[in-house]
Protein backbone atom coordinates (compact mmCIF):
# COMPACT_ATOMS: atom_id res chain seq x y z
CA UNK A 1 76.85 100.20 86.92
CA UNK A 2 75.00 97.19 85.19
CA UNK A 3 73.86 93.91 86.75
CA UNK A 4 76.03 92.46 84.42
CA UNK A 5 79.22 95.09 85.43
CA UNK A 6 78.46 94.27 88.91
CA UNK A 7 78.35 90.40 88.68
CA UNK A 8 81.51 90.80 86.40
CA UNK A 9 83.59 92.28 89.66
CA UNK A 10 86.52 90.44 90.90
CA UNK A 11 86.02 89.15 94.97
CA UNK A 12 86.94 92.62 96.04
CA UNK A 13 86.56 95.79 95.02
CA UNK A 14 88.57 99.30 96.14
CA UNK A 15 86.63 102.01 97.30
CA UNK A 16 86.17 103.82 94.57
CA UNK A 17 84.58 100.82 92.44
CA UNK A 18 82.33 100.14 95.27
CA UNK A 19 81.36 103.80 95.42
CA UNK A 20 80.43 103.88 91.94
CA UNK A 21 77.97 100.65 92.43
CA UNK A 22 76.54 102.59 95.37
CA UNK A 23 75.81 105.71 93.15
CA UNK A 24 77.81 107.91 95.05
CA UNK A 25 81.40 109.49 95.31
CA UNK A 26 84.46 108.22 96.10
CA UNK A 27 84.86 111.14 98.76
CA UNK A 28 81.73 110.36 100.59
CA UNK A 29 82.59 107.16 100.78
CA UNK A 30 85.54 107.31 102.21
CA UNK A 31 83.81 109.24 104.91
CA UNK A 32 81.06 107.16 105.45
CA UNK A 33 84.12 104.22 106.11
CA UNK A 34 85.96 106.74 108.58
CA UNK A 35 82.24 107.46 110.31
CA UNK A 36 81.98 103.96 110.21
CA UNK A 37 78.57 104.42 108.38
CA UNK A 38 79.42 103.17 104.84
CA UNK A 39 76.79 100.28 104.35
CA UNK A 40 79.20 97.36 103.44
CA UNK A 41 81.78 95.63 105.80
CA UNK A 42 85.21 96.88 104.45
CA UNK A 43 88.67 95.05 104.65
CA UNK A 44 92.00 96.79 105.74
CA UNK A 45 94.58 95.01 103.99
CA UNK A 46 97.86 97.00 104.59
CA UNK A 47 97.37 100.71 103.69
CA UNK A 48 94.68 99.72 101.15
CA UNK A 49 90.78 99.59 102.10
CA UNK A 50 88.92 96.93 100.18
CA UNK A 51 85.65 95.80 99.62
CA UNK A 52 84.35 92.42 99.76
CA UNK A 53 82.01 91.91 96.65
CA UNK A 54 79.86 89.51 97.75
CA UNK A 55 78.63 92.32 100.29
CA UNK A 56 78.65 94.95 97.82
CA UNK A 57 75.99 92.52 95.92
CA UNK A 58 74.03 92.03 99.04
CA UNK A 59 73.37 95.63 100.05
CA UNK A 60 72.65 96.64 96.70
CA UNK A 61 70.50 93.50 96.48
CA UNK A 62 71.90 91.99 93.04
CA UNK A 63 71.98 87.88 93.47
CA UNK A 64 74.54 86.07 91.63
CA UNK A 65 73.54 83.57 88.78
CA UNK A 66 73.29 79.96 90.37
């Protein structure tokens, strides 16, 4: 994914998006969130994991334009 995909996300991301911008698969990182080891803070909202983007940017260290 592109610096310019990345900063183009909406405020969260599911899994699956946030695994791509990681570089790895959606199956790993579901287990890495059930291990508790996946690198960014996730959000349970109902039945649906989510992924705060904001995080997603700072672990992969991509700063948004000011």
């Amino acid at each position: 994914m592109t610096r310019e995909e990345l900063l183009a996300l909406p405020t969260t991301v599911n899994v699956t998006t946030a695994a791509r911008a990681m570089g790895i698969g959606a199956h790993k990182a579901y287990n890495l969130i059930k291990n508790g080891s996946f690198p960014v803070p996730t959000l349970l909202l109902g039945g649906t994991v989510r992924v705060p983007t904001a995080a997603l940017w700072h672990v992969l260290g991509v700063k948004p334009p000011e």
